[in-house]
Structures are given as structure tokens and as C-alpha cells.
Protein backbone atom coordinates (compact mmCIF):
# COMPACT_ATOMS: atom_id res chain seq x y z
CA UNK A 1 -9.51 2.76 -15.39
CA UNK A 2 -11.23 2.08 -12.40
CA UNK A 3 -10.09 0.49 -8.62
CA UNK A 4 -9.67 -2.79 -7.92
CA UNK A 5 -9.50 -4.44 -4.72
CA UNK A 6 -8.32 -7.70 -4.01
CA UNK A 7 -10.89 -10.63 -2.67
CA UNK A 8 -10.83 -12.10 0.88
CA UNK A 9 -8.61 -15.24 0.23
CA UNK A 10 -9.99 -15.98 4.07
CA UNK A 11 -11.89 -14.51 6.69
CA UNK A 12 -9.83 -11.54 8.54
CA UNK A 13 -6.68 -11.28 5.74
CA UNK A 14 -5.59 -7.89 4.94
CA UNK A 15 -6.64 -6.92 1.19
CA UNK A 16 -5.30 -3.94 -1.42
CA UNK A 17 -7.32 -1.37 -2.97
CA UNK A 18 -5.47 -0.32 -5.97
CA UNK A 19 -5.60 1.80 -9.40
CA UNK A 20 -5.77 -0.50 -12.47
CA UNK A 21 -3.53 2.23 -14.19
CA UNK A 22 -1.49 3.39 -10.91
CA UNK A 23 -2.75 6.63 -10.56
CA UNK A 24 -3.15 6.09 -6.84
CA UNK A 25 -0.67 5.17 -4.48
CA UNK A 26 -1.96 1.52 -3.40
CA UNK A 27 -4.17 0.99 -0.04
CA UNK A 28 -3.13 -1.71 2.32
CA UNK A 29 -6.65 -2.66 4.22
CA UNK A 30 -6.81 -3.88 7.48
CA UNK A 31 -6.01 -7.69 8.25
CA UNK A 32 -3.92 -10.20 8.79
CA UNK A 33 -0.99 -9.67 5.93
CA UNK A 34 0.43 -12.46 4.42
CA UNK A 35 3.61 -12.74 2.19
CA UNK A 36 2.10 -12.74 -0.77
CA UNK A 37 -0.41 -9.91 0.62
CA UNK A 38 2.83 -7.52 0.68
CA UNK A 39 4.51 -8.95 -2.41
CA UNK A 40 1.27 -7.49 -4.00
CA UNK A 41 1.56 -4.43 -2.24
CA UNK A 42 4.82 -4.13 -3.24
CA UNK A 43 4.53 -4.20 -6.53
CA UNK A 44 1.78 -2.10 -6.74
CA UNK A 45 3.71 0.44 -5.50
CA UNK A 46 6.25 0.16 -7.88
CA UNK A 47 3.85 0.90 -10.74
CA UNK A 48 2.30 3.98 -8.96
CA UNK A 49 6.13 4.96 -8.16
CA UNK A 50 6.73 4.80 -12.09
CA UNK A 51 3.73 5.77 -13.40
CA UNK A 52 4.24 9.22 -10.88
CA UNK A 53 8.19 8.86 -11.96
CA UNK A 54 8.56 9.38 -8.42
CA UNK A 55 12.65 10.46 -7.19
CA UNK A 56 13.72 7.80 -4.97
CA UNK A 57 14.19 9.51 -1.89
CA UNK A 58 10.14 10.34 -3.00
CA UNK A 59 8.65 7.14 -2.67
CA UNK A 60 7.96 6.24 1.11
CA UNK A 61 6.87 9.52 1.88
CA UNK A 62 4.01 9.25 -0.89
CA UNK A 63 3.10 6.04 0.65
CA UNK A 64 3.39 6.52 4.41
CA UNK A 65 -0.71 7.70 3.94
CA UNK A 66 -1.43 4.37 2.47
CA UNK A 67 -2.40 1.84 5.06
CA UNK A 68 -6.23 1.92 6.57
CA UNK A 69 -4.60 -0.69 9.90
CA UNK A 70 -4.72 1.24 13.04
CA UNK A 71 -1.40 -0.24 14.63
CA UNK A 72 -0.06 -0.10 10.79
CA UNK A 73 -0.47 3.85 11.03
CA UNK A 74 0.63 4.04 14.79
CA UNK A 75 3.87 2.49 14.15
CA UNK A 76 4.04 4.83 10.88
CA UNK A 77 3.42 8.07 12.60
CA UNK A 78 5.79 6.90 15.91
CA UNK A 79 8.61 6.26 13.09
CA UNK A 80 8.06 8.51 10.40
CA UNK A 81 11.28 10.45 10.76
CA UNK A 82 13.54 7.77 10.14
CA UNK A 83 11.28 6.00 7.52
């Protein structure tokens, strides 16, 4: 199993690096993110969250690391207590 990470659809969109088997919490890359950009995300997330059978009240803390955007991880680390 290797990573996989999705192709520029257009110049400055976000894109996911991701674990073909979901060993790896997915990584959302800088850019501009689209709807189906974090539909993707989403459910790549889901599939590390069962592959890990992560505990619900688990799940957004193993994926609060997961974004590479600067203002992404600002607004993460400015809300983290009541994420």
C-alpha cells in the first residue's frame, strides 16, 4: 500500500495526501478547497477512523494534525478546546 495524492484539478486547489489502505489519518494540502475537495477528505477519514476503529469522541482529535494550510492550523490551534 503506498500514498496517494490527489492531482491539481486547477492551478492553486487544495489536494489530499492519503493511505491507499487508511493507515494514515488523511492530509488536507494547502489550497483553495472545494466541495468535493472536503467530501474527499471526508471520507477518507472515515476509512482511517475504521480501519484505526477509532471511539467516537477519538476521531477529531486524531485529525486536528492533519491539515498542511497555515490559516487551516491557526484556526485549529485557536479552537482546539471546543473542537
Amino acid at each position: 500500500m503506498s500514498f496517494t495524492t490527489t492531482s491539481l484539478s486547477a492551478a492553486g486547489m487544495a489536494t489530499i495526501k492519503y493511505h491507499d489502505g487508511g493507515k494514515s489519518a488523511p492530509i488536507l494540502n494547502d489550497g483553495i478547497i472545494t466541495p468535493s475537495i472536503l467530501q474527499l477528505w471526508h471520507k477518507k477519514t472515515e476509512i482511517y477512523f475504521d480501519v484505526k476503529n477509532l471511539a467516537a469522541e477519538d476521531c477529531v482529535k486524531n485529525i486536528l494534525s492533519c491539515f498542511s494550510s497555515q490559516a487551516l492550523v491557526n484556526w485549529v490551534n485557536e479552537n482546539e478546546a471546543t473542537l
